[in-house]
Every structure is written in structure tokens, then in C-alpha cells.
C-alpha atoms as a PDB file:
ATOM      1  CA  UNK A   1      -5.129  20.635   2.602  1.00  0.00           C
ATOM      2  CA  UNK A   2      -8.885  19.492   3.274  1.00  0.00           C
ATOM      3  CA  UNK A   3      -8.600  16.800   6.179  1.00  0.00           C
ATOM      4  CA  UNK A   4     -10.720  14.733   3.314  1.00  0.00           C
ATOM      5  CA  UNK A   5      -8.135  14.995   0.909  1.00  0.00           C
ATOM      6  CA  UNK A   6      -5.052  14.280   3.474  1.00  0.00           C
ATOM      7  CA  UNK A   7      -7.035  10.958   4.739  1.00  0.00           C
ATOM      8  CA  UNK A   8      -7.418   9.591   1.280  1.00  0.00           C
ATOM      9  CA  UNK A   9      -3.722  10.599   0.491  1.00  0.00           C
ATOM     10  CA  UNK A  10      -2.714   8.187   3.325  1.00  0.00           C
ATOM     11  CA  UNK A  11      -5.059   5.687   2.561  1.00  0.00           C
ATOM     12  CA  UNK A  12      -3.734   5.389  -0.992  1.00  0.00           C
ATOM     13  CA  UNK A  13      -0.135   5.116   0.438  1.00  0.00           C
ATOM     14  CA  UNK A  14      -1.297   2.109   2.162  1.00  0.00           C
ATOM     15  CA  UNK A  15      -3.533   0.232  -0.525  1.00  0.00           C
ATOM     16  CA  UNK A  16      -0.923   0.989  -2.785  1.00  0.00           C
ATOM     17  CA  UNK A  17       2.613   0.039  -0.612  1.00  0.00           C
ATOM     18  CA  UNK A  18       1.562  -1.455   2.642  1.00  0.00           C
ATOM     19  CA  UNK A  19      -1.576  -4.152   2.169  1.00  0.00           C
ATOM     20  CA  UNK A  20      -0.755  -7.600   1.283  1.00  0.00           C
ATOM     21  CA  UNK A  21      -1.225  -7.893  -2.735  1.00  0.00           C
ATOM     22  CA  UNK A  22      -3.421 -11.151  -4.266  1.00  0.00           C
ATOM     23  CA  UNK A  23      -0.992 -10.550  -7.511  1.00  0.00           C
ATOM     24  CA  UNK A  24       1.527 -10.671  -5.016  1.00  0.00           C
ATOM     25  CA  UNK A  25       0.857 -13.827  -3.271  1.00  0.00           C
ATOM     26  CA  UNK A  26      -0.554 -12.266  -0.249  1.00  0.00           C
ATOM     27  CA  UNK A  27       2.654 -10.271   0.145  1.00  0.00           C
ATOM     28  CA  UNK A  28       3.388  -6.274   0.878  1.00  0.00           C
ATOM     29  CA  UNK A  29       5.240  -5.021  -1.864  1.00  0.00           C
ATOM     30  CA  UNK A  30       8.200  -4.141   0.510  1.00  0.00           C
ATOM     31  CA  UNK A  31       7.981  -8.085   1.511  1.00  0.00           C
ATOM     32  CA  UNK A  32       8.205  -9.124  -2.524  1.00  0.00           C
ATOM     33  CA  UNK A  33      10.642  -6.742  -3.506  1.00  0.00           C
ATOM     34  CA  UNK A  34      13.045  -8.424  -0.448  1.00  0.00           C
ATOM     35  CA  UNK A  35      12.176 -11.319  -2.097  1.00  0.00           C
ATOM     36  CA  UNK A  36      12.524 -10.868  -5.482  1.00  0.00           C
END
């Protein structure tokens, strides 16, 4: 794996399941599904 393609992998990871979400009310996923 292209060290490209393995950065961008892990970046995705943490747009997708680590950043605080607007939709979300400024909250990780992991923090709204405790909440939920």
C-alpha cells in the first residue's frame, strides 16, 4: 500500500468516526452514540 493511499485511509477513519459532527451537535460519533 502507497504511503498516499494509507494516509488518506486514516484520515477518513477520523473525519468519519473521530471529529466532532455539526449534525451531531459538535459531538464524536462515539460521544452521541453514548448518548443516544
Amino acid at each position: 500500500m502507497s504511503p498516499f493511499l494509507s494516509s488518506y485511509i486514516k484520515w477518513i477513519n477520523v473525519y468519519n468516526h473521530e471529529r466532532p459532527h455539526d449534525s451531531l451537535n459538535d459531538m464524536t460519533p462515539a460521544e452521541f452514540k453514548q448518548v443516544a
